[in-house]
N, C-alpha and C. Protein backbone atom coordinates (compact mmCIF):
# COMPACT_ATOMS: atom_id res chain seq x y z
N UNK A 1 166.58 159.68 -6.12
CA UNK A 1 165.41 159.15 -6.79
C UNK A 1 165.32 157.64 -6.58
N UNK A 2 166.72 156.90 -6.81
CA UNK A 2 166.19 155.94 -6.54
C UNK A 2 166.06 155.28 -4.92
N UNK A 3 166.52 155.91 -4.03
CA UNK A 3 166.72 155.87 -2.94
C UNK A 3 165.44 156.22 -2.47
N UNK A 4 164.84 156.74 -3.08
CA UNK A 4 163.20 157.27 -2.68
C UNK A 4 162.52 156.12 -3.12
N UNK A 5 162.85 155.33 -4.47
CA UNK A 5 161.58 154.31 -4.58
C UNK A 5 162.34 153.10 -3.41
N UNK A 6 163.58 152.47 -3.38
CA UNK A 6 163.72 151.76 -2.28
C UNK A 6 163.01 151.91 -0.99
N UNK A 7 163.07 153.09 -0.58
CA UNK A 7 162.35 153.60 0.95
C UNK A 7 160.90 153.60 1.20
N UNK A 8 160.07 153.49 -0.26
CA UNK A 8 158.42 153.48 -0.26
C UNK A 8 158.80 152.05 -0.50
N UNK A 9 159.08 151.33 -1.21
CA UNK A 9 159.14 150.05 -1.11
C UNK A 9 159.16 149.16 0.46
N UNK A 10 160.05 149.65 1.03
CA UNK A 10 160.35 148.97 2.20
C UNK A 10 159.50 149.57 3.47
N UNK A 11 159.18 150.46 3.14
CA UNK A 11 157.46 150.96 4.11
C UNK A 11 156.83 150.41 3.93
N UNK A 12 156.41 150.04 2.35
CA UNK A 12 154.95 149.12 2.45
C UNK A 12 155.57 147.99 2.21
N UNK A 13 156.82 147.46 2.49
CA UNK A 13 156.67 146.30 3.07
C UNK A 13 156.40 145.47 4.77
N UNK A 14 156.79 147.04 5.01
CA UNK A 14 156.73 146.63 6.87
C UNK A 14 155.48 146.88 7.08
N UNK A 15 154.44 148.02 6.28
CA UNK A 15 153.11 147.74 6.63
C UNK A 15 152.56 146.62 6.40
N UNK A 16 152.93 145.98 5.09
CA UNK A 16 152.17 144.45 4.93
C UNK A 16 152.50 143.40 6.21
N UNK A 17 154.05 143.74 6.88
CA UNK A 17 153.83 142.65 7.67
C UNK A 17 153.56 143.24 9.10
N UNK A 18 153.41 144.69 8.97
CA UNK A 18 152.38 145.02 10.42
C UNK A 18 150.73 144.28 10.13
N UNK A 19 150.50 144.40 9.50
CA UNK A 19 149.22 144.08 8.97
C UNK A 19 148.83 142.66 9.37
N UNK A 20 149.67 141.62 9.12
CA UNK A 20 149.73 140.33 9.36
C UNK A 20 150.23 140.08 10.77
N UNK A 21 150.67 140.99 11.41
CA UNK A 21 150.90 140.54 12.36
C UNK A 21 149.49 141.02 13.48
N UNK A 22 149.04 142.04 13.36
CA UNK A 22 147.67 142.32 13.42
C UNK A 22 146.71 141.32 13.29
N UNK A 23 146.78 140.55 11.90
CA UNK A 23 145.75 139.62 11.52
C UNK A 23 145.97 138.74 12.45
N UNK A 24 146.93 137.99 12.71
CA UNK A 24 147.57 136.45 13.15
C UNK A 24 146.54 136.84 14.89
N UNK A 25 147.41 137.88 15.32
CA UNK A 25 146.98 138.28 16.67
C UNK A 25 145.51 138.30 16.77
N UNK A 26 144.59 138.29 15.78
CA UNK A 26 142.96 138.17 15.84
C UNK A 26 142.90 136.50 15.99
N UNK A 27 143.13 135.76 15.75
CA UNK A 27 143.22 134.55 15.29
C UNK A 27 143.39 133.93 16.97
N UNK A 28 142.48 133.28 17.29
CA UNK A 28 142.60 133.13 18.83
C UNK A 28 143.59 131.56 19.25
N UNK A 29 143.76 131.43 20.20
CA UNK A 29 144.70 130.25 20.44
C UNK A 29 144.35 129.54 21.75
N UNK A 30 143.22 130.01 22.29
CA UNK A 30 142.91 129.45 23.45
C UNK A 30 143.10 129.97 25.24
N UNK A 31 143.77 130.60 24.60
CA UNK A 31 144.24 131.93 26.04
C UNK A 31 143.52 133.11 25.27
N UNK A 32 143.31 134.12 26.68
CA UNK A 32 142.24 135.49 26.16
C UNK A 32 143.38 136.35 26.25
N UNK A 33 143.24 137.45 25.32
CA UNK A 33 143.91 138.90 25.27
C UNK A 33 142.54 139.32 25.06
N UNK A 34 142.89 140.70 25.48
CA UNK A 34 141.89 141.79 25.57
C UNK A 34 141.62 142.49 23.67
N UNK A 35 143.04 142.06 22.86
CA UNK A 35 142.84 142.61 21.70
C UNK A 35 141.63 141.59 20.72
N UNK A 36 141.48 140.55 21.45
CA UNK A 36 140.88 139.42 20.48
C UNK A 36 139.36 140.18 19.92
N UNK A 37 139.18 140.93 20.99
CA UNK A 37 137.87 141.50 20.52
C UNK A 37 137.95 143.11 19.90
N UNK A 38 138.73 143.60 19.29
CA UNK A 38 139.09 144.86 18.77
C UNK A 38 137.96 144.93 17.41
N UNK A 39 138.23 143.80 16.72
CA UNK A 39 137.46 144.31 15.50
C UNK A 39 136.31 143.69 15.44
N UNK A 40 135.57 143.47 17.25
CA UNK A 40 133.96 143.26 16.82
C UNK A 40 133.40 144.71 17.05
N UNK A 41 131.97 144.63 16.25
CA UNK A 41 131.66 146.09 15.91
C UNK A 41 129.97 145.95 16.72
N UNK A 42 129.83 146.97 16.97
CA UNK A 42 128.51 147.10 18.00
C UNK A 42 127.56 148.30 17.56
N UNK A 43 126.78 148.01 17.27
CA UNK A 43 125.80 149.44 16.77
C UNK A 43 125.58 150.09 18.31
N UNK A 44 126.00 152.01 18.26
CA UNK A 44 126.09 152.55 18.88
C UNK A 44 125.17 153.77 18.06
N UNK A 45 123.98 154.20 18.46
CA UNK A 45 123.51 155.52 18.53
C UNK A 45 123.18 155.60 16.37
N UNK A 46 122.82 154.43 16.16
CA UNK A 46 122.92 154.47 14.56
C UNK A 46 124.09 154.41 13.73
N UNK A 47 125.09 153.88 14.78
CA UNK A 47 126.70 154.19 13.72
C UNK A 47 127.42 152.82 14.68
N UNK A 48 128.42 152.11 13.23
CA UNK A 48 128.75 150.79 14.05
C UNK A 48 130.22 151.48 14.56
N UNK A 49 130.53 151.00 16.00
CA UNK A 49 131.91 151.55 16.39
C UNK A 49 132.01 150.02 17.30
N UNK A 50 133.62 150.03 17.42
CA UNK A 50 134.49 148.74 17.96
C UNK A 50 134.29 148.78 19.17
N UNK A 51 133.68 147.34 20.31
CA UNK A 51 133.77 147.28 21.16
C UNK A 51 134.48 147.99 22.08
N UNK A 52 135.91 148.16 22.10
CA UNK A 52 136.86 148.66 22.84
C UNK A 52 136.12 150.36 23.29
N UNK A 53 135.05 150.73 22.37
CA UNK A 53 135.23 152.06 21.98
C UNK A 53 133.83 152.75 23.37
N UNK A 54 133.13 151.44 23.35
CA UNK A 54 132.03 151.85 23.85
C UNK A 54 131.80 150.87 25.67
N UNK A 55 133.30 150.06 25.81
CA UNK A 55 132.95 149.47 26.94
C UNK A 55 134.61 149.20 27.44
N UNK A 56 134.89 148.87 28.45
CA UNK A 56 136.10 148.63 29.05
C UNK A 56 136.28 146.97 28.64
N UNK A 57 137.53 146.82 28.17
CA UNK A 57 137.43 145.48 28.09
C UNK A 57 139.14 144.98 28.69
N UNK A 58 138.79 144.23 29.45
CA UNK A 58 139.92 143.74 30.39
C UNK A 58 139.82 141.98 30.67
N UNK A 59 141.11 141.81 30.69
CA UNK A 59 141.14 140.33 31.39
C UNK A 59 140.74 139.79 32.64
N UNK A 60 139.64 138.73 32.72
CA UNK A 60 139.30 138.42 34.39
C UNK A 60 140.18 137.42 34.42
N UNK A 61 140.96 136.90 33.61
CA UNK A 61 142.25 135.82 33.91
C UNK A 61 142.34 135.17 32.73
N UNK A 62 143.30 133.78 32.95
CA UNK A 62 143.84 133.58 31.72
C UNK A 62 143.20 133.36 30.65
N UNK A 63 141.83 133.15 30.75
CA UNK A 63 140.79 132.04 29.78
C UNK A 63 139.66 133.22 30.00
N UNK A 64 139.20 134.31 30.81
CA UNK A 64 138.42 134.91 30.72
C UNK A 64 138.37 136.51 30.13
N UNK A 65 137.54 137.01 28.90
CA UNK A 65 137.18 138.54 29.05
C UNK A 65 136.83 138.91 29.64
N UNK A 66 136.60 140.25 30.16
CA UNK A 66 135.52 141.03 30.87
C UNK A 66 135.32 141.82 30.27
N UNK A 67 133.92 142.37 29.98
CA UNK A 67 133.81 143.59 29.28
C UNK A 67 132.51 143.93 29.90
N UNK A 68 132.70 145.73 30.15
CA UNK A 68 132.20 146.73 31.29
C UNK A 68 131.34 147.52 30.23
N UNK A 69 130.55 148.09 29.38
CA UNK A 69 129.68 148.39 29.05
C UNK A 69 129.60 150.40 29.57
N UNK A 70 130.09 151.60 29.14
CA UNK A 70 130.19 152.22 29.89
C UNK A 70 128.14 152.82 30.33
N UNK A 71 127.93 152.08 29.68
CA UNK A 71 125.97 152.63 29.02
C UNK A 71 125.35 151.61 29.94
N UNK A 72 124.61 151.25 30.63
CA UNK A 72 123.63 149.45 31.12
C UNK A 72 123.17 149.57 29.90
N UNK A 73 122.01 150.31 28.90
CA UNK A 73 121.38 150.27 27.54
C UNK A 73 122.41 149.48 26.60
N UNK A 74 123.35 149.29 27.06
CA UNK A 74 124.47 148.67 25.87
C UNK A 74 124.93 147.48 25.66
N UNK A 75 124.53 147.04 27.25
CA UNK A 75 125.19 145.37 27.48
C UNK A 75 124.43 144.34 26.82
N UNK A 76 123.16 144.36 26.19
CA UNK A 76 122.36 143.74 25.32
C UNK A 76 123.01 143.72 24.19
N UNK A 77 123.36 144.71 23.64
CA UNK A 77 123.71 144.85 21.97
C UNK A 77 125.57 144.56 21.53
N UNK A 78 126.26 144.70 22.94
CA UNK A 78 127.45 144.29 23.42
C UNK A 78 127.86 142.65 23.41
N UNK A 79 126.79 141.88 24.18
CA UNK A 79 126.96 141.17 24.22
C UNK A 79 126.53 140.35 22.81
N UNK A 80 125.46 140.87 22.15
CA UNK A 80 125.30 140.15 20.93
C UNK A 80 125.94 140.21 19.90
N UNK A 81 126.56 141.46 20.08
CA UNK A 81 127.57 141.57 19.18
C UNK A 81 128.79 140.46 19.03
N UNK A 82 129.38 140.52 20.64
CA UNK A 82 130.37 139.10 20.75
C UNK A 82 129.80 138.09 20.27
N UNK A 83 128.85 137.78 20.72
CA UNK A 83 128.14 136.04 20.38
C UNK A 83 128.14 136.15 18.86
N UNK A 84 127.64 137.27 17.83
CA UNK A 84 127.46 137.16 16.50
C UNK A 84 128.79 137.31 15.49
N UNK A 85 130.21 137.93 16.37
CA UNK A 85 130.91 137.87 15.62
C UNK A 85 131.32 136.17 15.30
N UNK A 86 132.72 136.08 14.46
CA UNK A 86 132.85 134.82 13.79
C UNK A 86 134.17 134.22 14.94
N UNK A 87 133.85 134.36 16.02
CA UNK A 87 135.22 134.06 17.17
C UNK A 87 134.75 132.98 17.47
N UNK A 88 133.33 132.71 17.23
CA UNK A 88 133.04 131.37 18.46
C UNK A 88 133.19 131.48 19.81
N UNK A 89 132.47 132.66 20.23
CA UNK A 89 132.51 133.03 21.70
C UNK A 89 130.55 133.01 22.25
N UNK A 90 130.81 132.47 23.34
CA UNK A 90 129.50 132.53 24.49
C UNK A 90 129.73 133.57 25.41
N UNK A 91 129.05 135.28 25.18
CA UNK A 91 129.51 135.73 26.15
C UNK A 91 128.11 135.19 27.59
N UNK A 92 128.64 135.81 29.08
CA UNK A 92 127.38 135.54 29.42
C UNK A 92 127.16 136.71 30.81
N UNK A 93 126.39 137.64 30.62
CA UNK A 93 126.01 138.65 31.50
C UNK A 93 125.97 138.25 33.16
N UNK A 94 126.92 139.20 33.51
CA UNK A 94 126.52 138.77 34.84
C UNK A 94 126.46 140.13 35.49
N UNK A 95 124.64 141.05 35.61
CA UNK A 95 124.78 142.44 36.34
C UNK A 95 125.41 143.59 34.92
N UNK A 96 126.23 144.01 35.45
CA UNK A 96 126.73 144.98 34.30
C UNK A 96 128.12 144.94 33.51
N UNK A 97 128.50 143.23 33.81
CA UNK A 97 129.68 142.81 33.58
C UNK A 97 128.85 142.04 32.58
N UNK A 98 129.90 141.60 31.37
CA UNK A 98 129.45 140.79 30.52
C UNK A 98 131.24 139.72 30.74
N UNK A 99 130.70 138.44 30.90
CA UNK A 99 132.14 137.58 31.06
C UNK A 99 132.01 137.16 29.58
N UNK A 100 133.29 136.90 29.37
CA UNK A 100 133.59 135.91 27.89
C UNK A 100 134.86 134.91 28.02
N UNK A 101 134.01 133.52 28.11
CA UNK A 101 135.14 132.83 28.61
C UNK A 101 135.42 132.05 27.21
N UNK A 102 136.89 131.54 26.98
CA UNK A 102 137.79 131.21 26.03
C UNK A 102 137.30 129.54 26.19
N UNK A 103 136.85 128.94 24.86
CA UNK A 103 136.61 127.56 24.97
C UNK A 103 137.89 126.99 24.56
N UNK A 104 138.45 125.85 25.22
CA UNK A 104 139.46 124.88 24.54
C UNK A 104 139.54 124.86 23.55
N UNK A 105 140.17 124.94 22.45
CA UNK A 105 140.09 124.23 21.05
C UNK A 105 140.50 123.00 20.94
N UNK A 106 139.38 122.27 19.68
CA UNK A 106 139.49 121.38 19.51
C UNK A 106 140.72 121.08 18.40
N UNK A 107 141.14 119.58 18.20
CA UNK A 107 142.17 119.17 17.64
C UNK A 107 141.62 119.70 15.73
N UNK A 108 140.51 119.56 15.44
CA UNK A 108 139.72 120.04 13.84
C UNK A 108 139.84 121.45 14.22
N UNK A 109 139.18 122.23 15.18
CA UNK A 109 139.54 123.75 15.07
C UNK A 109 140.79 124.28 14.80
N UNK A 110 141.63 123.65 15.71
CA UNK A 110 143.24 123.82 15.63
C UNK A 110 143.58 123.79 13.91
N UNK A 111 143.51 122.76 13.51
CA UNK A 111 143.68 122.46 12.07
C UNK A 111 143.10 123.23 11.11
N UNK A 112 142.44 124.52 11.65
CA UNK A 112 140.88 125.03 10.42
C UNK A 112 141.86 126.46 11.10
N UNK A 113 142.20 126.99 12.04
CA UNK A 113 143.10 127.44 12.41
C UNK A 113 144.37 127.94 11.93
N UNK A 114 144.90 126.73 11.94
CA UNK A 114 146.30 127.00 10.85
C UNK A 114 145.89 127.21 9.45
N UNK A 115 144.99 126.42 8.99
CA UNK A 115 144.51 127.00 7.28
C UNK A 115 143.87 128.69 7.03
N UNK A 116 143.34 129.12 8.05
CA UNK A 116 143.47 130.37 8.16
C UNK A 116 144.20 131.48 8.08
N UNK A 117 145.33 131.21 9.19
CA UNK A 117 146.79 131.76 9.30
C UNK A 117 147.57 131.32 8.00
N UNK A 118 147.90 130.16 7.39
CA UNK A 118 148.48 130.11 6.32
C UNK A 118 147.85 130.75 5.24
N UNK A 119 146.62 130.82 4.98
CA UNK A 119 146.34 131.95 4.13
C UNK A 119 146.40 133.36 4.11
N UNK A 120 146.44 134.29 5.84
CA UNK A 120 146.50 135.14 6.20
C UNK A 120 148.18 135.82 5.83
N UNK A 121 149.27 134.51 5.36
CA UNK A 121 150.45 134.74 5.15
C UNK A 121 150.46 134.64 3.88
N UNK A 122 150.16 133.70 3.50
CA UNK A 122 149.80 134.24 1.81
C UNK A 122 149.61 135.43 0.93
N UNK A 123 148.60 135.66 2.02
CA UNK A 123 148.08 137.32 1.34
C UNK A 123 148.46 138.64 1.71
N UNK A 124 149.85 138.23 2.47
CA UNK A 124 151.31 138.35 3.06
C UNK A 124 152.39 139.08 1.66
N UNK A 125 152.32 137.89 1.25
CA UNK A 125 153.55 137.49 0.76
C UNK A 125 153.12 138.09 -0.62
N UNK A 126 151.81 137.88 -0.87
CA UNK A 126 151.39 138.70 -2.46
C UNK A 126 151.85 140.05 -2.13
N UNK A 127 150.85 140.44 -0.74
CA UNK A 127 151.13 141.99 -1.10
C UNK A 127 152.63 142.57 -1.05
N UNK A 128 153.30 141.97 -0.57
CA UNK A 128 154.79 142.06 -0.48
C UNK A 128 155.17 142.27 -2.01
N UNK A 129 154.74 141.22 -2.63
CA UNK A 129 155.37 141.04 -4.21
C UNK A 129 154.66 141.92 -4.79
N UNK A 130 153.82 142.29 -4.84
CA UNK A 130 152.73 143.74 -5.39
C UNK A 130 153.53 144.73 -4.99
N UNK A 131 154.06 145.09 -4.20
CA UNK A 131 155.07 145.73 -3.59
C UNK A 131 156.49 146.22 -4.68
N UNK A 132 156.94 144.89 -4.74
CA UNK A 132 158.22 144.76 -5.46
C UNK A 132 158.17 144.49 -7.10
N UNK A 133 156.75 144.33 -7.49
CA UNK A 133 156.07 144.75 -9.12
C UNK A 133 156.07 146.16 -9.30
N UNK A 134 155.62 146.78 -8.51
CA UNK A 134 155.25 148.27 -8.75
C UNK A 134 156.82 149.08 -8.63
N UNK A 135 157.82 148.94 -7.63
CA UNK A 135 158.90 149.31 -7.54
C UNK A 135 159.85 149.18 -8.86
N UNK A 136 159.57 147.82 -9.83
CA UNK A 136 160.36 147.22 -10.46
C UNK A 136 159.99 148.05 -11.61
N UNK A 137 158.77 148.17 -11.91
CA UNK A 137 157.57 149.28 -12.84
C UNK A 137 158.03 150.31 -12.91
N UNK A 138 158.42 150.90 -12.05
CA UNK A 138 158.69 152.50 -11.74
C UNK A 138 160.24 152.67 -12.01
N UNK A 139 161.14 151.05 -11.84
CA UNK A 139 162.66 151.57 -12.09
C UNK A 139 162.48 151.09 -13.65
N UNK A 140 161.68 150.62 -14.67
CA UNK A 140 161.77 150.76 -15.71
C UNK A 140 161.45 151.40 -16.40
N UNK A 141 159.71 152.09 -15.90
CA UNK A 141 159.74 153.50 -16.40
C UNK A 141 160.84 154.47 -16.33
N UNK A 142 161.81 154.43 -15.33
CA UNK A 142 162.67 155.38 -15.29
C UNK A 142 163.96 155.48 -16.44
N UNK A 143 164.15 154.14 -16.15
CA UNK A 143 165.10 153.61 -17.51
C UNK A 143 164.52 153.97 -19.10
N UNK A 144 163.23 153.85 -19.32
CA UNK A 144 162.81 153.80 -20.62
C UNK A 144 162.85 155.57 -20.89
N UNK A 145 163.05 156.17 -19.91
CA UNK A 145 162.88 157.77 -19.85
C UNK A 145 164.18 158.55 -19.93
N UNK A 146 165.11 157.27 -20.27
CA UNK A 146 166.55 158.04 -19.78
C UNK A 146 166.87 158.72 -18.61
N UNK A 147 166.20 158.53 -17.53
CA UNK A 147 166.46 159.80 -16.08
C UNK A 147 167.61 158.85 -15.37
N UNK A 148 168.03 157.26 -15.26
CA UNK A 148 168.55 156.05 -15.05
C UNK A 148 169.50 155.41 -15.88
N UNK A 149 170.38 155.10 -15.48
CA UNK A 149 171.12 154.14 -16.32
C UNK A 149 171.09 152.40 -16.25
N UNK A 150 171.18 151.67 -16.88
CA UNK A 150 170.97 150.27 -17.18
C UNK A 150 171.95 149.57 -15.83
N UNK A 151 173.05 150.20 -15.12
CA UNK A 151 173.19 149.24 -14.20
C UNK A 151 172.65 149.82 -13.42
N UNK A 152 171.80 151.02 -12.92
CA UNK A 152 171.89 151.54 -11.72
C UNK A 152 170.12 151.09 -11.61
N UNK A 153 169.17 150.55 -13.12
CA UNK A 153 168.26 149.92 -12.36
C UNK A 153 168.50 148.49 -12.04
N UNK A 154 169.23 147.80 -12.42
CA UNK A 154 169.68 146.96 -12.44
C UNK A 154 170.03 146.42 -11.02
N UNK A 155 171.00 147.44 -10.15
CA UNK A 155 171.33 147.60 -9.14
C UNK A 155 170.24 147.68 -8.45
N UNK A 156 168.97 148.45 -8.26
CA UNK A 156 168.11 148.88 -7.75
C UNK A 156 166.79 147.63 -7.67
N UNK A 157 166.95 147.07 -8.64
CA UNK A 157 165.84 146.41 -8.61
C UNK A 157 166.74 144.86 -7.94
N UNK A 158 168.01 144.24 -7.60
CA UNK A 158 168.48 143.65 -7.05
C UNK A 158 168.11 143.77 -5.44
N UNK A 159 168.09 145.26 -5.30
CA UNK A 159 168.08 145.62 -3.71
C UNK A 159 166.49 145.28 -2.99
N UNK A 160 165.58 145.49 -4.03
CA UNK A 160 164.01 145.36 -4.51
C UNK A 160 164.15 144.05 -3.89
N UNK A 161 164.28 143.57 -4.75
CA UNK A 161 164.59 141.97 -4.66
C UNK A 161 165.25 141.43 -3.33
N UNK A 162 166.02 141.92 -2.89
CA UNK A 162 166.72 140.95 -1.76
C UNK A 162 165.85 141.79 0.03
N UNK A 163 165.15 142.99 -0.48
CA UNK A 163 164.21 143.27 0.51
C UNK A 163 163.14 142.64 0.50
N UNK A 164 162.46 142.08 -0.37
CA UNK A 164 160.97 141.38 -0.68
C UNK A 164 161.56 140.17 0.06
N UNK A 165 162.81 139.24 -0.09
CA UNK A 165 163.30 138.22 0.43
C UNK A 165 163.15 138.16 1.76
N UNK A 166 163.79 139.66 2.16
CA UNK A 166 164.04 139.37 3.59
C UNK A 166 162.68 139.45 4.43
N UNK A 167 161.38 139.88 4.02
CA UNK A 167 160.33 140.28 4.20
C UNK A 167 159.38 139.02 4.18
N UNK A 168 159.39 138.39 3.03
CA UNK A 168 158.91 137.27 2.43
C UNK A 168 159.92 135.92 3.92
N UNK A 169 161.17 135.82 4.21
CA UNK A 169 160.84 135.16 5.39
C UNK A 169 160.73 135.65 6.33
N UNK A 170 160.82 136.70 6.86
CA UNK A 170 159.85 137.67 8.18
C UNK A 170 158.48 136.69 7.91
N UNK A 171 158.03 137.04 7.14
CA UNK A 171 156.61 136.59 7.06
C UNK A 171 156.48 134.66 7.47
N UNK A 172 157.23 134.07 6.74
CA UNK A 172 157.20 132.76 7.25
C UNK A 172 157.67 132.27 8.76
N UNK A 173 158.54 132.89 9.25
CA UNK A 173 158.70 133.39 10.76
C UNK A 173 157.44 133.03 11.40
N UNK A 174 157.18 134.64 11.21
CA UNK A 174 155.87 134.71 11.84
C UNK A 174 154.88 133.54 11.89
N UNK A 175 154.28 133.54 10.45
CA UNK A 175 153.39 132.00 9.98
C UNK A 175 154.16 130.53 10.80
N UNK A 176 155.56 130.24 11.19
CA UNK A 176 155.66 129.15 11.96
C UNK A 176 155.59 129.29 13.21
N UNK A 177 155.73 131.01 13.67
CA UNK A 177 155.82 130.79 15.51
C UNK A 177 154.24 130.84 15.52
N UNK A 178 153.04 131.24 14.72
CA UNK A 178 151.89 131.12 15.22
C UNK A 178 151.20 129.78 14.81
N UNK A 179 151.45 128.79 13.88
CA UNK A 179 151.38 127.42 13.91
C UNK A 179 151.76 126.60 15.03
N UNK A 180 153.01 127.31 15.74
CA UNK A 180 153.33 126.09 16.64
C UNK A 180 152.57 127.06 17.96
N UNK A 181 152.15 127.86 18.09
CA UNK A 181 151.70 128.89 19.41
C UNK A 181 150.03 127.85 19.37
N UNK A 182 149.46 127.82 17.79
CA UNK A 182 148.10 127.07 17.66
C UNK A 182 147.67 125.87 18.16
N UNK A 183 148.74 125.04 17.80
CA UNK A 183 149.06 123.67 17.97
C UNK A 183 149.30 123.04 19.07
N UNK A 184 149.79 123.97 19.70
CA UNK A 184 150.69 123.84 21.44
C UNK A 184 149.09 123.61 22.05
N UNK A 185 148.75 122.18 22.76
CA UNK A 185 147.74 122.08 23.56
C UNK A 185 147.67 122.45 25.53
């Protein structure tokens, strides 16, 4: 039993920091990946579905997207889609290719950048501790129920505790290698 709430504990702690590591990776740095554009959304046929879903999207090199459109009817609503998401991207049609080239960042973007990502770890580190509230909840309900004894939540909610830790700097990890990945001109 209690080995069961440790083990949901420490799942949704690795989902919170899959999650963030997901987020960070949206967060652009000036070089193109092909994932940067995953969660722009494109009206398809009356229903919004993710770029990736409705066009090929590949690297034309270090600073450039490409994205292939599998429809010609699509490269209009494709491309506006890029330009309207919140990336700060110019895509620009060329035929049935749509290019999307990566602008420099500036030294204020950079900086608006990291305040992003440091909040994106923030909301990190809550859900982590939301995490280790609800665990702590559940080993005192257990205690107040007699099913537990007083050292063994005791014990349990120590282990709670020194997993949220180890999680909580995972997470700052992360938050400094993508500060200095931002920063790096």
């Amino acid at each position: 039993m209690l080995e069961d709430i440790k083990k949901t504990a420490d799942i949704k702690m690795q989902k919170s920091l899959e999650s963030l590591k997901n987020d960070l990776a949206k967060v652009r740095t000036g070089r193109a990946h092909a994932g940067l554009l995953d969660h722009v959304m494109v009206e398809y046929y009356g229903s919004m579905v993710a770029v990736n879903q409705v066009a090929n999207v590949n690297l034309g090199d270090s600073r450039t997207i490409n994205v292939q459109p599998y429809e010609k009817n699509m490269i209009g609503k494709v491309e506006k889609a890029i330009r309207d998401c919140d990336l700060g991207l110019n895509p620009a049609t060329n035929g049935d290719l749509i290019r999307v080239p990566m602008p420099m960042l500036t030294e204020e973007r950079r900086r608006d950048l990291t305040k992003i990502v440091r909040s994106e770890a923030e909301s990190a580190k809550v859900a982590i501790r939301n995490v280790r509230r609800d665990a702590n909840d559940t080993l005192k309900k257990l205690l107040k129920d007699k099913e537990i004894s007083e050292d063994d939540e005791r014990r349990a909610q120590d282990d709670v505790q020194k997993m949220t830790d180890k999680a909580v700097i995972e997470v700052d990890k992360l938050l400094a290698a993508k500060e200095i990945d931002l920063m790096a001109v």
